[in-house]
C-alpha atoms as a PDB file:
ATOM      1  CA  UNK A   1      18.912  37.207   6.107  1.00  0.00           C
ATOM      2  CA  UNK A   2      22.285  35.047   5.444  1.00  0.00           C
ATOM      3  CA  UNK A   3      20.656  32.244   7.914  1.00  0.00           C
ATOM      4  CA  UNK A   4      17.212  32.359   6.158  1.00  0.00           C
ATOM      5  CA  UNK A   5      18.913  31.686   2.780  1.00  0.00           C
ATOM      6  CA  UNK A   6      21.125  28.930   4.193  1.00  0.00           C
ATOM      7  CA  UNK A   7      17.466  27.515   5.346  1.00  0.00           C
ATOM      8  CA  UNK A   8      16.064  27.846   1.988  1.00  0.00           C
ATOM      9  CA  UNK A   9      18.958  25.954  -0.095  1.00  0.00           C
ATOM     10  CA  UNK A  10      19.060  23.526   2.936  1.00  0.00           C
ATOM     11  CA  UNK A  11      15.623  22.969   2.685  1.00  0.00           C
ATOM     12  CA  UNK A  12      15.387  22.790  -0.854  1.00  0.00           C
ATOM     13  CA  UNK A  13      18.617  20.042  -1.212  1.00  0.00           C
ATOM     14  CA  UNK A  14      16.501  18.084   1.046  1.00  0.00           C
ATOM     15  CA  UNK A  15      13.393  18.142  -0.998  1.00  0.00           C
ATOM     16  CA  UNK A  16      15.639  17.358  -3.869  1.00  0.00           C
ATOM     17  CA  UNK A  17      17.076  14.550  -2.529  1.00  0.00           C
ATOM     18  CA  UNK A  18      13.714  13.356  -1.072  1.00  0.00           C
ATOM     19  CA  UNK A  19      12.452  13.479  -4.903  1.00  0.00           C
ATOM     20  CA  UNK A  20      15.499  11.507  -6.097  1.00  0.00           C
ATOM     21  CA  UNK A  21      14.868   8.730  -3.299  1.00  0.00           C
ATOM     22  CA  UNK A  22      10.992   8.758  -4.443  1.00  0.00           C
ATOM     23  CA  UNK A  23      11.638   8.770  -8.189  1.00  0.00           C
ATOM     24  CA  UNK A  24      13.677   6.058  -7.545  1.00  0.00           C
ATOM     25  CA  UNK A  25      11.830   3.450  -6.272  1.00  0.00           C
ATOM     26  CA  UNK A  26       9.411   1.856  -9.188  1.00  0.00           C
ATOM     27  CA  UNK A  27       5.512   1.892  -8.191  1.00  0.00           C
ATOM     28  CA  UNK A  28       2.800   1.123 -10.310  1.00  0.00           C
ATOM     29  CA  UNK A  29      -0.365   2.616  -9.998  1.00  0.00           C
ATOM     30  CA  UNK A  30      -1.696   0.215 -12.094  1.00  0.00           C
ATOM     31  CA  UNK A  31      -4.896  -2.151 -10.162  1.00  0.00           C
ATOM     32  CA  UNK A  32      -2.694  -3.117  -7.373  1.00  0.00           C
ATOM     33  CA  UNK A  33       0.233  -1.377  -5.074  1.00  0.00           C
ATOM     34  CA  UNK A  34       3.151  -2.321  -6.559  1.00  0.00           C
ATOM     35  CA  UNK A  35       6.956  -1.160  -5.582  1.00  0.00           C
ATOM     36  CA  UNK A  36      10.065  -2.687  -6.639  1.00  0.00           C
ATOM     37  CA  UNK A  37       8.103  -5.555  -9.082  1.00  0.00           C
ATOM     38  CA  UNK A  38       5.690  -7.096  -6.217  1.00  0.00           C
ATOM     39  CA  UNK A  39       2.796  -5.891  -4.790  1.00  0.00           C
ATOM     40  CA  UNK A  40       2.155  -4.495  -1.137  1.00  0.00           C
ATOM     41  CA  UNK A  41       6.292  -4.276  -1.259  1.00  0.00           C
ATOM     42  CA  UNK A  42       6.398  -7.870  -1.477  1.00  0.00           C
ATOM     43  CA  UNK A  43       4.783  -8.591   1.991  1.00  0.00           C
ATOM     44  CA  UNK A  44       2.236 -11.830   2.226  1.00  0.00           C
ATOM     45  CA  UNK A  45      -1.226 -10.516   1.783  1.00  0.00           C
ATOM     46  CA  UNK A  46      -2.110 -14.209   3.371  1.00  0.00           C
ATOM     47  CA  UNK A  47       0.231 -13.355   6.827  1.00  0.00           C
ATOM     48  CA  UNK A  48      -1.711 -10.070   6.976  1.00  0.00           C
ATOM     49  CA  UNK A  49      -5.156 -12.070   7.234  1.00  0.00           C
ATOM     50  CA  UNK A  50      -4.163 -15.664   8.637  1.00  0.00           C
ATOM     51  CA  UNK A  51      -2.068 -14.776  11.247  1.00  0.00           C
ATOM     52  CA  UNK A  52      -2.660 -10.716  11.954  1.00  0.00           C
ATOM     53  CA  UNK A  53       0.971  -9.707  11.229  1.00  0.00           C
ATOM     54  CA  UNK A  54       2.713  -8.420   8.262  1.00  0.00           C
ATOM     55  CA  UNK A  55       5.381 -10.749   6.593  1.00  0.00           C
ATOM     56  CA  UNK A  56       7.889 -10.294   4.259  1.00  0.00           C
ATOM     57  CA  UNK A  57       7.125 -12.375   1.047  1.00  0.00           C
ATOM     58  CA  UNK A  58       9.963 -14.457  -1.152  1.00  0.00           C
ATOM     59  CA  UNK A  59      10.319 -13.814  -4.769  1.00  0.00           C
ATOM     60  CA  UNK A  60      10.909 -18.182  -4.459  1.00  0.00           C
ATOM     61  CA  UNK A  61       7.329 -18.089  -3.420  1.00  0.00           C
ATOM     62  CA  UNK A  62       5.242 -15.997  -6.235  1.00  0.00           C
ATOM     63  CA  UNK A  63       2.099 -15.839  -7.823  1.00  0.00           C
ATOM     64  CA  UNK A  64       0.519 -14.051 -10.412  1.00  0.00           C
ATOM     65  CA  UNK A  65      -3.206 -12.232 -10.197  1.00  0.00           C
ATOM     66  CA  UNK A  66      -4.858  -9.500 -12.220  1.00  0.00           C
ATOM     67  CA  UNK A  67      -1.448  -8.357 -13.798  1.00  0.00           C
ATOM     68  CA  UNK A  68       0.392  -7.841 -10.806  1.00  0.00           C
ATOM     69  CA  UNK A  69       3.486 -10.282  -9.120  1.00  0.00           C
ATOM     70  CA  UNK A  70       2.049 -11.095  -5.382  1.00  0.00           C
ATOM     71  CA  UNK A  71       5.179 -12.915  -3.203  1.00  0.00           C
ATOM     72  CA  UNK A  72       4.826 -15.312  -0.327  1.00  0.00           C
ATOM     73  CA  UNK A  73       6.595 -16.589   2.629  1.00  0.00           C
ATOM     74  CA  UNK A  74       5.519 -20.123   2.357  1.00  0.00           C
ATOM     75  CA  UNK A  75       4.500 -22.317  -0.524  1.00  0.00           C
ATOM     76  CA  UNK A  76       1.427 -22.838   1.762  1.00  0.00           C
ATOM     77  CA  UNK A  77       0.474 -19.639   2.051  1.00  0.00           C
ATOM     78  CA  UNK A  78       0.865 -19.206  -2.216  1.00  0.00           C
ATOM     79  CA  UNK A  79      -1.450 -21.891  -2.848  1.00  0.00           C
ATOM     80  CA  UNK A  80      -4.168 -20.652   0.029  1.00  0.00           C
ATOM     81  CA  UNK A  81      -4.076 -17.194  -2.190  1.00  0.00           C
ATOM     82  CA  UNK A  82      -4.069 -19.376  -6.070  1.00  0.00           C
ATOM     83  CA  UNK A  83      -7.129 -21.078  -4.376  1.00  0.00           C
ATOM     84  CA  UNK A  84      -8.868 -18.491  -3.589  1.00  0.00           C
ATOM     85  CA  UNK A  85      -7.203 -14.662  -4.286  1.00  0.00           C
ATOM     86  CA  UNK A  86     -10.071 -12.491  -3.946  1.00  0.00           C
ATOM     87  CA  UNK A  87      -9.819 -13.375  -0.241  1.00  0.00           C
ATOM     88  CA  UNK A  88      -6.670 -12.623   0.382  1.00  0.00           C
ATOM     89  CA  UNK A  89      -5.560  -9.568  -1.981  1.00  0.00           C
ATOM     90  CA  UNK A  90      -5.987  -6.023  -0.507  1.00  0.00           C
ATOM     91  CA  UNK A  91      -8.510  -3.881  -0.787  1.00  0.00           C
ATOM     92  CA  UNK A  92      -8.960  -0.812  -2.951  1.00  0.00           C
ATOM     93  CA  UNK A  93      -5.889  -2.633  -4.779  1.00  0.00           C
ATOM     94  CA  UNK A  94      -3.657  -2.134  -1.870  1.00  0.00           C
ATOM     95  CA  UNK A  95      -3.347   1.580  -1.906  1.00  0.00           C
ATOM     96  CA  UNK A  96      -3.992   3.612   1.323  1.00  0.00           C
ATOM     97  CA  UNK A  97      -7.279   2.719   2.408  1.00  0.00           C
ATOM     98  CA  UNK A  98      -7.645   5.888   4.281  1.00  0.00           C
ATOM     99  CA  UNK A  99      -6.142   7.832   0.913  1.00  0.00           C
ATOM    100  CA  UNK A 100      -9.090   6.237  -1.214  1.00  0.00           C
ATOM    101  CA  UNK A 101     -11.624   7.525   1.456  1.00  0.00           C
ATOM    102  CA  UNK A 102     -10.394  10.674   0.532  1.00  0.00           C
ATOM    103  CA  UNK A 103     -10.295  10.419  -2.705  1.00  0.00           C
ATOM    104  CA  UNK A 104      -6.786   9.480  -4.337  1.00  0.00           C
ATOM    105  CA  UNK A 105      -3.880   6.745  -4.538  1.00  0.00           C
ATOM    106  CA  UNK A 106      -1.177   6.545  -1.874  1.00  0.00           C
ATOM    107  CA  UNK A 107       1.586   4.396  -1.316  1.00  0.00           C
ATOM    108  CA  UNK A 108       1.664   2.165   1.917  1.00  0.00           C
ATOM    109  CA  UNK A 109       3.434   1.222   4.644  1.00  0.00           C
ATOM    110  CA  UNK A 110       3.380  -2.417   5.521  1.00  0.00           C
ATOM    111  CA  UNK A 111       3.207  -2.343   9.171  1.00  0.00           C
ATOM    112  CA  UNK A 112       0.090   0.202   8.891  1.00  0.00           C
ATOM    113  CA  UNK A 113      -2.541  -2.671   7.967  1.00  0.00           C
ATOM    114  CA  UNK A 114      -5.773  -3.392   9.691  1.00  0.00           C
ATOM    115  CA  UNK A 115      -7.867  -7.062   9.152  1.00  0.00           C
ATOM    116  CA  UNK A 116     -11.825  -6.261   9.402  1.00  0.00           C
ATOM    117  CA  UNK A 117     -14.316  -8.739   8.405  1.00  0.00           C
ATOM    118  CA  UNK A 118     -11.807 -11.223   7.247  1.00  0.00           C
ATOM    119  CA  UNK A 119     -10.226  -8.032   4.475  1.00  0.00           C
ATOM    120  CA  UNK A 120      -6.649  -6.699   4.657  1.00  0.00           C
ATOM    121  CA  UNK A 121      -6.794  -2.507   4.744  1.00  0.00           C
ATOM    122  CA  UNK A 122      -3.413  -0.997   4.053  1.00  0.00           C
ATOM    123  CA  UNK A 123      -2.190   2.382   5.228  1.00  0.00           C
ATOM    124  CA  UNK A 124       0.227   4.934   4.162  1.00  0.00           C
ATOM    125  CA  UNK A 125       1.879   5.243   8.107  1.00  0.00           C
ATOM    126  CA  UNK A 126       1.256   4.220  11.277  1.00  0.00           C
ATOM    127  CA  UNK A 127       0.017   7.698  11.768  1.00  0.00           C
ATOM    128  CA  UNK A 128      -2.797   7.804   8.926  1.00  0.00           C
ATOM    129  CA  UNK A 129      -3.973   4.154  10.497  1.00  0.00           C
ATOM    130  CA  UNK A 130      -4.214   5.530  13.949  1.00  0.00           C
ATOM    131  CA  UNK A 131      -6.478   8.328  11.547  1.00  0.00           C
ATOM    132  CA  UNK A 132      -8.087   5.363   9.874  1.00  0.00           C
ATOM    133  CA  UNK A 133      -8.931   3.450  13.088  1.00  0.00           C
ATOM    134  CA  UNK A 134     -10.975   6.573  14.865  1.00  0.00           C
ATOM    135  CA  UNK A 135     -13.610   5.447  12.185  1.00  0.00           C
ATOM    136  CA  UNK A 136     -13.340   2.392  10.216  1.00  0.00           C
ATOM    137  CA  UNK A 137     -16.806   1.849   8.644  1.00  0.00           C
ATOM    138  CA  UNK A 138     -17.510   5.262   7.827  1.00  0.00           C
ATOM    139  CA  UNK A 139     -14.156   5.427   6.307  1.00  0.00           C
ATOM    140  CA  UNK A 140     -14.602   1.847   4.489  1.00  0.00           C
ATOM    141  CA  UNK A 141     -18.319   3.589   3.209  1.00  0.00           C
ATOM    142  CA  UNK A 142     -16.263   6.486   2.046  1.00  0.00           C
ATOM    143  CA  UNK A 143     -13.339   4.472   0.077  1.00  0.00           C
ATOM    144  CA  UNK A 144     -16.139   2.044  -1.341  1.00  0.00           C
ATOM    145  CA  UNK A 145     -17.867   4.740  -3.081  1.00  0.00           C
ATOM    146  CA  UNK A 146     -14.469   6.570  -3.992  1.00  0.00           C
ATOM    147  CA  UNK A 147     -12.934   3.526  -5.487  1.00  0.00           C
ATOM    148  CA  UNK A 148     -14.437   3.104  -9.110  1.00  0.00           C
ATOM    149  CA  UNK A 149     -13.117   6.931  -9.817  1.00  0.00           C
ATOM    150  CA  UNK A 150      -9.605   6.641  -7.639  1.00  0.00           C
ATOM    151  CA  UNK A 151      -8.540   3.171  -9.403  1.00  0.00           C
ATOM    152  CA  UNK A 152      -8.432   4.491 -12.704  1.00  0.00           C
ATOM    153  CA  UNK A 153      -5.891   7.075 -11.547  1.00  0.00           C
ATOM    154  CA  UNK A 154      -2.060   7.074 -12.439  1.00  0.00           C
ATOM    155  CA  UNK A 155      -0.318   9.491  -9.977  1.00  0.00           C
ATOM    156  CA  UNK A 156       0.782   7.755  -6.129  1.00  0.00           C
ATOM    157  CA  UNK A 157       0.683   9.890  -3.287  1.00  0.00           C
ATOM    158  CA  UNK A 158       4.256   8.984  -1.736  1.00  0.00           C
END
């Protein structure tokens, strides 16, 4: 009995702290991902599609589209995005792709992206991607039709 309620408060300091850590960080649910002031976490939504591999963006390399602060690792890649942004930007505003398919917002992991048809799908883990992958049309047919309802909400499955 002693051990089960020394697993309950442990349990429960750990959820609290886990809650602190989320609260913390800033997202916006807003038309695009955004933690910490830049969308996708700052990562270059151009990397992701020109050379297949997440990388981390510079706040030195910036550009603005559809409210939301997109970053960039090279001035190159910045203007290949102001040229032409609806190529590059994520879909289903960057949330989880695989989240939208079912229905709501999620946050995303950077690493857990997948390029089809020249468009950058996000995912909240390695482990929903490897989800997302087992089907990727029907689950692209699923977040299509989900999307108009999901993007107007506000709460971010972390």
């Amino acid at each position: 009995m002693m051990r089960m309620q020394c697993l309950r408060t442990v349990g429960c300091a750990v959820a609290m702290t886990g809650f602190a850590v989320l609260c913390a960080e800033s997202v916006h649910a807003g038309e695009f991902f955004e933690a910490g002031g830049a969308a996708v976490r700052g990562y270059d939504v151009v990397a992701y599609v020109a050379e297949g591999k997440p990388v981390k963006g510079s706040a030195a390399y910036k550009a603005e589209y559809k409210g939301s602060t997109f970053h960039f690792s090279s001035a190159a890649n910045r203007d290949a995005f102001a040229a032409d942004p609806a190529k590059f930007a994520p879909q289903y505003g960057g949330f989880c792709a695989f989240g939208v398919a079912g229905g709501y917002k999620a946050a995303i992991d950077p690493a857990a992206f997948t390029v089809t048809a020249g468009r950058l799908y996000l995912n909240h883990s390695l482990g929903v991607q490897r989800q997302w992958s087992a089907d990727i049309p029907g689950f692209i047919g699923k977040a299509d039709r989900n999307w108009p309802a999901v993007m107007g909400q506000t709460k971010v499955i972390q």
